[in-house]
Protein backbone atom coordinates (compact mmCIF):
# COMPACT_ATOMS: atom_id res chain seq x y z
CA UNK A 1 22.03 -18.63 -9.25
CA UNK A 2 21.44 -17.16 -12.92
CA UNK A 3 19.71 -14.29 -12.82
CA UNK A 4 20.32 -13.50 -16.72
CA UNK A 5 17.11 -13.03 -18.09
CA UNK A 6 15.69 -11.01 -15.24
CA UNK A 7 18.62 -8.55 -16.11
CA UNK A 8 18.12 -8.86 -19.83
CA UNK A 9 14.05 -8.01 -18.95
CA UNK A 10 14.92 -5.13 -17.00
CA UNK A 11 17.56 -3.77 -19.14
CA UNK A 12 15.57 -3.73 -22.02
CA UNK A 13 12.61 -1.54 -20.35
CA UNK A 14 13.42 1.66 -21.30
CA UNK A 15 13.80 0.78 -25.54
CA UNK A 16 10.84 -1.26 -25.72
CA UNK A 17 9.08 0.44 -23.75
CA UNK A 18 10.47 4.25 -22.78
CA UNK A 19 10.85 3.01 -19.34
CA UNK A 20 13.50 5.57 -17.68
CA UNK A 21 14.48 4.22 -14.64
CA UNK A 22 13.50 0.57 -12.69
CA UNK A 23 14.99 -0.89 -9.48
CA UNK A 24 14.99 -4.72 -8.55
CA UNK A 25 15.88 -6.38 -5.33
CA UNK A 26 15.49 -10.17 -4.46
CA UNK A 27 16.29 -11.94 -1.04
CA UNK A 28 16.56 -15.35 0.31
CA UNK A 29 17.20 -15.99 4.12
CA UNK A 30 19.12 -12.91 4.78
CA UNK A 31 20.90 -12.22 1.63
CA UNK A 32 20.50 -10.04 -0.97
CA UNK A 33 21.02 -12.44 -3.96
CA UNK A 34 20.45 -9.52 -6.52
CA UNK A 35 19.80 -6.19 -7.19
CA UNK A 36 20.10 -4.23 -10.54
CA UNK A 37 19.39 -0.62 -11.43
CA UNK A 38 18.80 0.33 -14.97
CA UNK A 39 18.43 3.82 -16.37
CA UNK A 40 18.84 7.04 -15.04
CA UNK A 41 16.62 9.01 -11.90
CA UNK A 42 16.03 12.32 -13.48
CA UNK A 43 14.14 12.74 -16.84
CA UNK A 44 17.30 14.48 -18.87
CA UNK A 45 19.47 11.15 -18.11
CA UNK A 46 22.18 12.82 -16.15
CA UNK A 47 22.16 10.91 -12.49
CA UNK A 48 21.95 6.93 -13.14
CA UNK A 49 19.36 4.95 -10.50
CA UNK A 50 20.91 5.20 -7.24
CA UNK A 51 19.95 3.37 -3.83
CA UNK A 52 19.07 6.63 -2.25
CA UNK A 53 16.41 7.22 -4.86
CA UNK A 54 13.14 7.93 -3.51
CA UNK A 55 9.72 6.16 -5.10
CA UNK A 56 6.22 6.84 -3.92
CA UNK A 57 5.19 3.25 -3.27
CA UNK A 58 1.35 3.88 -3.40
CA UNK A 59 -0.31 1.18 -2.75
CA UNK A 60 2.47 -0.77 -1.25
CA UNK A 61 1.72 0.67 1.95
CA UNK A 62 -0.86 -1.67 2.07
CA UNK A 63 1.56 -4.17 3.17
CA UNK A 64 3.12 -1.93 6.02
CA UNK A 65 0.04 -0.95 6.96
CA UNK A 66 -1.53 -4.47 7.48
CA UNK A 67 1.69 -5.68 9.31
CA UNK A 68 0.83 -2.68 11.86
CA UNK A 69 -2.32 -4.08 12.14
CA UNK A 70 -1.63 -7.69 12.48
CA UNK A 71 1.21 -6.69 15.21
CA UNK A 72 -1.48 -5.29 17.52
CA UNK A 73 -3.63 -8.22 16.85
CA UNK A 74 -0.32 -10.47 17.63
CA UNK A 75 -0.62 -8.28 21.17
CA UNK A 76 -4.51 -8.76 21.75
CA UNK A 77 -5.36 -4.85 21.66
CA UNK A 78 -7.34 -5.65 18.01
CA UNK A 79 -9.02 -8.78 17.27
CA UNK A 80 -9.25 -9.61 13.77
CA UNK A 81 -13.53 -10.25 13.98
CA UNK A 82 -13.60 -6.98 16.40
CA UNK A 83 -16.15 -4.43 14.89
CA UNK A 84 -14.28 -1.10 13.11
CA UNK A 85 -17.06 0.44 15.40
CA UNK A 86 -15.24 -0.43 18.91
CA UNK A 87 -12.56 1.96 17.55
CA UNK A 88 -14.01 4.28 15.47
CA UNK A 89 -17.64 5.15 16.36
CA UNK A 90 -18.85 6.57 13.43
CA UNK A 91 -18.50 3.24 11.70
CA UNK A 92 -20.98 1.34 13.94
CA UNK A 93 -24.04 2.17 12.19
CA UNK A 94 -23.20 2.27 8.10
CA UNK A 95 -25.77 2.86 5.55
CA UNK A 96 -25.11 1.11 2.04
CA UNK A 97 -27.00 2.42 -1.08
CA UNK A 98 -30.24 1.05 -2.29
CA UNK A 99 -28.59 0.56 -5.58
CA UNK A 100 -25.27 0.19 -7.43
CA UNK A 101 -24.66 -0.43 -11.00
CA UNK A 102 -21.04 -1.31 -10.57
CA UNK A 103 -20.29 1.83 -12.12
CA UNK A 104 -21.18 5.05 -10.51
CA UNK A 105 -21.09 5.35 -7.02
CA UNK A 106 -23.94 6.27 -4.49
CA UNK A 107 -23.57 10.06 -3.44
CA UNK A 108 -24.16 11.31 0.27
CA UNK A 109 -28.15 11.99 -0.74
CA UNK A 110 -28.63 8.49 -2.42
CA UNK A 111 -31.24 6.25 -1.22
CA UNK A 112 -30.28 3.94 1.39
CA UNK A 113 -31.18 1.56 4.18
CA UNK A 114 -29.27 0.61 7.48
CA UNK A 115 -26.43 -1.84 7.00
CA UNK A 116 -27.19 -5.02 8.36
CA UNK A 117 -24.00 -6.40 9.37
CA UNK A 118 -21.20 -4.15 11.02
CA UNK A 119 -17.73 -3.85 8.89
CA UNK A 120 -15.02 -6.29 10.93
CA UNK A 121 -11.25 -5.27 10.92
CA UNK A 122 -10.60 -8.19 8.80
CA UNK A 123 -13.89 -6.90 6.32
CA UNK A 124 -11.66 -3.63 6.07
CA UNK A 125 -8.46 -5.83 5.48
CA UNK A 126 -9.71 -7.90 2.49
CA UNK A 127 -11.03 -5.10 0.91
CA UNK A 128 -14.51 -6.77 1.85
CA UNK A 129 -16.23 -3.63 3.97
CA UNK A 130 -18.05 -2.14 1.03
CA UNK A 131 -16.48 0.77 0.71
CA UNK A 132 -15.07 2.36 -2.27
CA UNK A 133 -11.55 4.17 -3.50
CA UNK A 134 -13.22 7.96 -4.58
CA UNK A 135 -10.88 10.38 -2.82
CA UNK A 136 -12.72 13.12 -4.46
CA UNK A 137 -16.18 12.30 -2.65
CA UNK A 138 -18.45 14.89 -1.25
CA UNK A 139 -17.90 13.76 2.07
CA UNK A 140 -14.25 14.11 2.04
CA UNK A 141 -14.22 17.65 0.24
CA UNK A 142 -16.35 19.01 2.62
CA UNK A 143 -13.77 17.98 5.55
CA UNK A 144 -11.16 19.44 3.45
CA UNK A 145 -13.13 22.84 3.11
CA UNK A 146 -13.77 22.73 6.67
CA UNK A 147 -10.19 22.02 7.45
CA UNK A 148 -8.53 24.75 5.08
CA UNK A 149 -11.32 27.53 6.56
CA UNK A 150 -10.05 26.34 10.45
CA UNK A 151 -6.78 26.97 8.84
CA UNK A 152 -7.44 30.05 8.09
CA UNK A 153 -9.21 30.79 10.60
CA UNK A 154 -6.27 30.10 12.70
CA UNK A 155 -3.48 31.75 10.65
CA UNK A 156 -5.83 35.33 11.18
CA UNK A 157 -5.69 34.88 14.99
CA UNK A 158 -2.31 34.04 15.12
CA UNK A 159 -0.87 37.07 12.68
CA UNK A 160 1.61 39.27 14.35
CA UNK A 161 0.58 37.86 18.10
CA UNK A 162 2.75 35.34 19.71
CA UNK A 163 1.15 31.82 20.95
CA UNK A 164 1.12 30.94 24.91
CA UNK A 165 1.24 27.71 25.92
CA UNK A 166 -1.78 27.40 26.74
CA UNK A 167 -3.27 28.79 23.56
CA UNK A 168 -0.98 26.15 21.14
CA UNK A 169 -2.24 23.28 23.57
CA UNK A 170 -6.20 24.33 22.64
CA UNK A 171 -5.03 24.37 18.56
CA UNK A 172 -4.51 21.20 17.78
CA UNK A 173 -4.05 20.80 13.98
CA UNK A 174 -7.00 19.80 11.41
CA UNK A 175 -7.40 17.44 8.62
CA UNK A 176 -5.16 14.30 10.38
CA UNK A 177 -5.71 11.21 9.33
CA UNK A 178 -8.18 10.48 11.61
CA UNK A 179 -10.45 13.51 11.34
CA UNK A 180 -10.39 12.90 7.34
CA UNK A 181 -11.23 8.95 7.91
CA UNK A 182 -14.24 10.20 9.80
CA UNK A 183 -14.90 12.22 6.88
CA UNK A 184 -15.19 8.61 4.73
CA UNK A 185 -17.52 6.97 7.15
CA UNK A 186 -20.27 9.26 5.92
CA UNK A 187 -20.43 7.79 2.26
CA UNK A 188 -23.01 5.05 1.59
CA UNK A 189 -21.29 1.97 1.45
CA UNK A 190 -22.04 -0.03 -2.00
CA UNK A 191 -22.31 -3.63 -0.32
CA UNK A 192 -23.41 -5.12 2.96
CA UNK A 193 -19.61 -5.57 4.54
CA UNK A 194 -18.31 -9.36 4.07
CA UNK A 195 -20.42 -10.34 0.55
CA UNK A 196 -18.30 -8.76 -1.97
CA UNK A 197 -14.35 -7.78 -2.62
CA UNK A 198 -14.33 -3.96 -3.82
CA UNK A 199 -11.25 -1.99 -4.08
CA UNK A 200 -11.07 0.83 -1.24
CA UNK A 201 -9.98 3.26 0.94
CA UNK A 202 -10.24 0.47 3.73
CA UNK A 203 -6.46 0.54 5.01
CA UNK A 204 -6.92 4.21 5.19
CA UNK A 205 -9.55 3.24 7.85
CA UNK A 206 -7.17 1.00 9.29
CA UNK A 207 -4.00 3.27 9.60
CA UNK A 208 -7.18 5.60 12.08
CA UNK A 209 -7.35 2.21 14.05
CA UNK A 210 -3.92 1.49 14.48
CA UNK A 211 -3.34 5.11 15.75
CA UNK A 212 -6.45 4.64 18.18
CA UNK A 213 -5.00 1.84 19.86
CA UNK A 214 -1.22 2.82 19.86
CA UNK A 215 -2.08 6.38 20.81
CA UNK A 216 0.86 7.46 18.26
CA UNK A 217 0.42 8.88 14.90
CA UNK A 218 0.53 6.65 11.72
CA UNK A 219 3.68 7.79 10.95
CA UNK A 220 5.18 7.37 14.23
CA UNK A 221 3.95 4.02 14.48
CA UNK A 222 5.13 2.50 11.94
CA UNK A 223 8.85 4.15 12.60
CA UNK A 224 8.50 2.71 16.38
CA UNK A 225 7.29 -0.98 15.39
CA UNK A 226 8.54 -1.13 11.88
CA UNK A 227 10.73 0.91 10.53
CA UNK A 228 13.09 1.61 13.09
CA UNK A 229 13.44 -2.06 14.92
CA UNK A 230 14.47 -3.13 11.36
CA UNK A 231 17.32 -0.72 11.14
CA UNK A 232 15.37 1.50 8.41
CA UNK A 233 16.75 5.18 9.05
CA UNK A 234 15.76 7.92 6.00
CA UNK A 235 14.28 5.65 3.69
CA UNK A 236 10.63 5.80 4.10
CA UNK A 237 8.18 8.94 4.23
CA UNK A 238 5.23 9.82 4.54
CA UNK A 239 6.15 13.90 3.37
CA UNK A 240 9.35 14.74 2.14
CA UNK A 241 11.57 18.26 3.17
CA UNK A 242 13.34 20.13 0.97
CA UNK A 243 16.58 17.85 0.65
CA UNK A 244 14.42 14.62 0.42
CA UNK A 245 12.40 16.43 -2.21
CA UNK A 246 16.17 16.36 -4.59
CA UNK A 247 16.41 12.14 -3.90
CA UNK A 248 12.59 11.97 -5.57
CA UNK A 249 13.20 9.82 -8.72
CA UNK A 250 11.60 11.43 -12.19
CA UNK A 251 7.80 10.44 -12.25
CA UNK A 252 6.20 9.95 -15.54
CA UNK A 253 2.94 8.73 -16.99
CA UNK A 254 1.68 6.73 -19.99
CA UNK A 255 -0.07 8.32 -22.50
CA UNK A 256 -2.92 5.63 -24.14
CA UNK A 257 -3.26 8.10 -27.15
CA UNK A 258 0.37 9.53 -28.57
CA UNK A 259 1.79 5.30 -26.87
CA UNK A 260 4.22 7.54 -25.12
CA UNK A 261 5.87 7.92 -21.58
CA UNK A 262 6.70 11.13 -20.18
CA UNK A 263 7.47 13.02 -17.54
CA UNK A 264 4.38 14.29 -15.04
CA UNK A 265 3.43 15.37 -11.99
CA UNK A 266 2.88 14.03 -9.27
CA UNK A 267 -0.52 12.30 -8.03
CA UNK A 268 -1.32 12.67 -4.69
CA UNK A 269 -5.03 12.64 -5.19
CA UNK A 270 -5.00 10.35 -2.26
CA UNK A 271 -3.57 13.01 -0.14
CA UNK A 272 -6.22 14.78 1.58
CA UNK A 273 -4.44 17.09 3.76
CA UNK A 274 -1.21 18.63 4.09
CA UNK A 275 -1.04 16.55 7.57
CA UNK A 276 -2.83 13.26 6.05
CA UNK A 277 -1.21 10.12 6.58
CA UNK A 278 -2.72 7.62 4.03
CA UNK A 279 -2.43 4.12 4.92
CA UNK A 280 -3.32 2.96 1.33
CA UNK A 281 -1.30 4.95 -0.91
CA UNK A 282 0.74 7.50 1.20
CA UNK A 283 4.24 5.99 1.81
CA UNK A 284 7.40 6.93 -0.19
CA UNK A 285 10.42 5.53 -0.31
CA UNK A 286 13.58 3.67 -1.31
CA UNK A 287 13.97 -0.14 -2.63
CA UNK A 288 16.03 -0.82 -0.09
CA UNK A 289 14.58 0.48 3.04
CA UNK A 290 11.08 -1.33 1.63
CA UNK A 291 12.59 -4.26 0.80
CA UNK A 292 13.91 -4.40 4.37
CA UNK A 293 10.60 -5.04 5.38
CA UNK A 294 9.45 -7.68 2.45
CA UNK A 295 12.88 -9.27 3.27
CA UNK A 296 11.75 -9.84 7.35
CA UNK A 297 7.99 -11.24 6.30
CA UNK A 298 9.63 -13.83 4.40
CA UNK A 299 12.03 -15.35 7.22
CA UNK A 300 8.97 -15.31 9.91
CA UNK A 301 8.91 -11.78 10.84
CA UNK A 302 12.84 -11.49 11.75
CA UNK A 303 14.78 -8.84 10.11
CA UNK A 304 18.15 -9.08 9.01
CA UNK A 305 19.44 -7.76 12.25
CA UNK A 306 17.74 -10.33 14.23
CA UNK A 307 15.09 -7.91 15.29
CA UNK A 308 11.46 -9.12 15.00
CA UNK A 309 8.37 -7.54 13.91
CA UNK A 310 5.83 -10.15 13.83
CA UNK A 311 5.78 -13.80 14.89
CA UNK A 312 5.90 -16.40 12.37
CA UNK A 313 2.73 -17.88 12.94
CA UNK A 314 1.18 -14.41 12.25
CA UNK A 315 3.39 -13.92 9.04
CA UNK A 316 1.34 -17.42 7.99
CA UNK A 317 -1.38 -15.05 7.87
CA UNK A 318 -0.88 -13.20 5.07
CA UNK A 319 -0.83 -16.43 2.97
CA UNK A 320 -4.27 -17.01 3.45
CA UNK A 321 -7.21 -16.25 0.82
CA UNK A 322 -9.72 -14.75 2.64
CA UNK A 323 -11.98 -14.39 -0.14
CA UNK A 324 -14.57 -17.07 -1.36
CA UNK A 325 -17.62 -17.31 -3.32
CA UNK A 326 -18.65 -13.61 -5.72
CA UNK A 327 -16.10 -12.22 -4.00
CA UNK A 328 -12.94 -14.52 -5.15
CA UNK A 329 -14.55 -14.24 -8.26
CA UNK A 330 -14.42 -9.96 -7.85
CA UNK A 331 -10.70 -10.37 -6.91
CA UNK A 332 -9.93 -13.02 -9.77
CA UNK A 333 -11.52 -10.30 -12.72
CA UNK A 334 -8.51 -7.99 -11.80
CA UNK A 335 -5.92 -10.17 -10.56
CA UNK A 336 -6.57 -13.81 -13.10
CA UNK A 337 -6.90 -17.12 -11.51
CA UNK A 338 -3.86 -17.37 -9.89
CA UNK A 339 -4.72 -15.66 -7.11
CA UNK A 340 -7.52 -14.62 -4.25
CA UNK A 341 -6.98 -12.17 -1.57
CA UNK A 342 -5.70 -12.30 2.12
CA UNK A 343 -5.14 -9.68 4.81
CA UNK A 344 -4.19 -6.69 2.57
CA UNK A 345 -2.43 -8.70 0.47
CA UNK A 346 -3.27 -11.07 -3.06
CA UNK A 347 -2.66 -14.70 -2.19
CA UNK A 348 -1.32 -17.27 -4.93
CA UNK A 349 -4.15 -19.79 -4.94
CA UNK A 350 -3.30 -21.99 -8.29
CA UNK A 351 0.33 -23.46 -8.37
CA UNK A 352 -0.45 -24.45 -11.86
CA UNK A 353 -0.08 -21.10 -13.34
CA UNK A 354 3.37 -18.83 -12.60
CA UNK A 355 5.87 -19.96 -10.91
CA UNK A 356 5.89 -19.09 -7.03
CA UNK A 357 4.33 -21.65 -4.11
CA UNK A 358 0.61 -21.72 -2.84
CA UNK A 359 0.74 -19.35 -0.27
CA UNK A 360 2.84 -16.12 -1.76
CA UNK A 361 1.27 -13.16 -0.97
CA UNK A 362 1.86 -9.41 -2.33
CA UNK A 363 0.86 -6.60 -4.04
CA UNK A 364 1.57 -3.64 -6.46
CA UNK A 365 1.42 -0.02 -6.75
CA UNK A 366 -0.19 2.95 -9.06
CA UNK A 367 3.17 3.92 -10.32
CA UNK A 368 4.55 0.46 -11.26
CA UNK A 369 5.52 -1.01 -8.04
CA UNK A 370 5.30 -4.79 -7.68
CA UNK A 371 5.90 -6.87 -4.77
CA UNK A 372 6.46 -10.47 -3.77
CA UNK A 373 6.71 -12.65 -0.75
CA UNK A 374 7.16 -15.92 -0.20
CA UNK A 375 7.40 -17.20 3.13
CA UNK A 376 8.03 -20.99 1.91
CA UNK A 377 11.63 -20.38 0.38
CA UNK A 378 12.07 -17.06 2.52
CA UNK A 379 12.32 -15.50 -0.88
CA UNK A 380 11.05 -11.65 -1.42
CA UNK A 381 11.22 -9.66 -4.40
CA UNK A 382 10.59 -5.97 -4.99
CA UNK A 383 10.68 -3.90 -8.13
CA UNK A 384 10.12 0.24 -8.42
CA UNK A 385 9.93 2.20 -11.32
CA UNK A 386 7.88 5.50 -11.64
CA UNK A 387 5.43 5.15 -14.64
CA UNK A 388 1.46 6.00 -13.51
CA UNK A 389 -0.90 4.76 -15.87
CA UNK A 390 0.69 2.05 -17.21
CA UNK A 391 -1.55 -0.73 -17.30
CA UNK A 392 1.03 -3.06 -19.30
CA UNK A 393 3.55 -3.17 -16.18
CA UNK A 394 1.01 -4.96 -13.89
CA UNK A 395 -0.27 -6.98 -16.98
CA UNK A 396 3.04 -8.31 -18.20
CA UNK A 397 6.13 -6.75 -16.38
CA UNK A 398 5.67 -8.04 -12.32
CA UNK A 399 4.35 -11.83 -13.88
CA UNK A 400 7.78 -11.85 -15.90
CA UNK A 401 9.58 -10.35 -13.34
CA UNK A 402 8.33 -13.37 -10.60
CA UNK A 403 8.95 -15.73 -13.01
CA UNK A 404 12.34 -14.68 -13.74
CA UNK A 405 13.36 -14.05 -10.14
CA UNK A 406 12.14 -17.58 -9.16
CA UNK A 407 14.42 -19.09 -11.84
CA UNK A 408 17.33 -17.64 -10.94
CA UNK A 409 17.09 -17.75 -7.27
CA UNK A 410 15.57 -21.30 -7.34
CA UNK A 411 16.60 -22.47 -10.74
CA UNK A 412 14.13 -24.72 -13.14
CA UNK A 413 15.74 -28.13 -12.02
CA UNK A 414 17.32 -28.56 -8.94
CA UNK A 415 14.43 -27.08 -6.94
CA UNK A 416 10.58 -26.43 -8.00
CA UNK A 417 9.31 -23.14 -6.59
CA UNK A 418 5.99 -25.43 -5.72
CA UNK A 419 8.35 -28.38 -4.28
């Protein structure tokens, strides 16, 4: 295996570009058959990238999340045509706008009419349920409000008294993730579910299911079913304590004006509570520990350690596009003609361009996050760095990065990645 340029790529991030810091992990079977680490993890250049550094992964946690998802459909308590309604009420009767422009979204008072179909678990998993992705709606600010004045409300009762049992039982915290996914249900949706692919909070909406039916919090799911069957131990958060706050690799943003990197704060926009546990966006984490998890959906579900979290029939799931019709064609205006969209997931549709099978399925995230899974070779690849903004990483850097990790882990002669 020569896995030159994909070094030489990755190396040479942070002087073309003023990348500071990038992590890269490919597997095949259960091997690690590379991993580099260029740059450094805090923004002065003192600690080089470490395996214990923390990333938020974003939108990555689409992946986990739909893997929780398609494990309870694996054990019959969800079925993938099921109505969201059965589990959430207040998503059996939707109302989508009268118009949309494509631009600017339908507010709580715009004109609307009764939905005519009801969204499907597998609507909200290809991104197909009409929703949309504004985290700032009215909707969800007013559930904020209300949840920060119950807050309060609580903190006055409590001052200087001490809590009985009983009274703790009866104050059960606010603003959880699924109290604020209620909160999204009241937003006009922009397109009768099933006709078109729009980006959303969808696998928010999901991660509410997925705690309906387990009983268990988001969180605590995915460390039960997930996480912790795959031997993943202090890798992956959804909020971070004071000593997992120091492993947070330095986040920085691109600036379109000054054609500059540098350092930032952090976005959690997406984080509508203090308690919120976004099943979009919300996970953060080290390569490693996620890679763990790419690494088991590309050998059939099975984990390194022989532990299983999905059967391989259901990992074949993820490598099918979903989308057809106007809404391939919405998917293919952001993601080229390569690919459609699955189960949570974009699906390579056109061997002809990239390298990579028919069939491998992945995604990115905000901050420059990229990943890949192949099922056909057992081949996954994952790449962090920490740049939001950055429009040229998901334009240029993950297709090189593919491209180079499928040459050196397949090679150009002795084995086609479409063979």
């Amino acid at each position: 295996m020569d896995f030159t340029k994909l070094t030489a790529f990755l190396d040479s991030l942070e002087e073309a570009y003023g990348v500071r810091s990038a992590d890269c992990i490919v597997t095949r079977e259960h091997e690690t058959v590379y991993r580099h680490m260029t740059g450094h993890s805090d923004s002065e250049g003192k600690y080089p990238v470490d395996d214990k550094d923390l990333y938020y992964l974003y939108s990555c946690t689409k992946v986990i999340t739909c893997t929780a998802v398609l494990q309870l459909i694996e054990q019959g308590a969800v079925q993938l045509y099921d109505p969201v309604g059965k589990y959430l009420p207040e998503y059996a009767v939707m109302k989508v706008a009268n118009e949309f422009d494509g631009v600017n979204l339908p507010g709580l008072t715009a004109p609307c009419h009764f939905s005519a179909k009801q969204i499907r678990i597998i609507d909200l998993m290809a991104m197909m349920g009409g929703l949309t992705y504004e985290v700032t709606s009215e909707a969800i600010r007013n559930a904020q409000e209300k949840t920060r004045a119950q807050g309060n409300a609580r903190a006055e009762r409590n001052a200087g008294a001490e809590r009985n049992a009983g009274a703790e039982g009866n104050d059960r915290v606010k603003g959880s993730t699924r109290d604020m996914v209620a909160a999204i249900a009241e937003m006009p949706l922009i397109y009768e579910p099933g006709t078109r692919w729009y980006y959303s909070l969808a696998h928010d909406v999901l991660a509410a299911v997925v705690e309906t039916v387990s009983g268990e919090g988001f969180g605590e799911y995915l460390h039960h079913h997930i996480f912790g069957p795959l031997g993943i131990k202090n890798d992956m958060f959804f909020h971070l304590d004071q000593e997992q706050e120091k492993r947070l690799s330095a986040i920085y943003a691109y600036d379109s004006i000054t054609n500059r990197i540098t350092p930032c704060g952090r976005d959690e926009s997406y984080k509508f509570t203090d308690v919120y546990e976004s099943g979009g966006a919300g996970l953060i984490g080290t390569v490693s520990g996620y890679s763990a998890v790419l690494e088991a959906l590309a050998c059939g579900g099975r984990g390194r350690n022989g532990e299983r979290i999905l059967k391989e029939e259901t990992v074949r799931m993820f490598s099918v596009n979903v989308t057809m019709g106007q809404a391939l064609r919405d998917v293919q205006l952001q993601e080229g003609p390569e690919y459609g969209y699955g189960l949570g997931v974009r699906v390579k549709i056109n061997e002809k361009r990239g390298l990579g099978p028919i069939g491998e399925f992945g995604w990115g995230g905000a901050a420059g996050a990229y990943v890949c899974v192949d099922p056909a070779h057992h081949v996954s690849i994952f790449f962090a760095t920490h740049v939001m903004n950055f429009g040229v990483c998901g334009r240029e850097f993950h297709p090189l990065i593919r491209d180079y990790a499928y040459e050196g882990v397949l090679g150009t002669e002795e084995e086609s990645p479409n063979s």
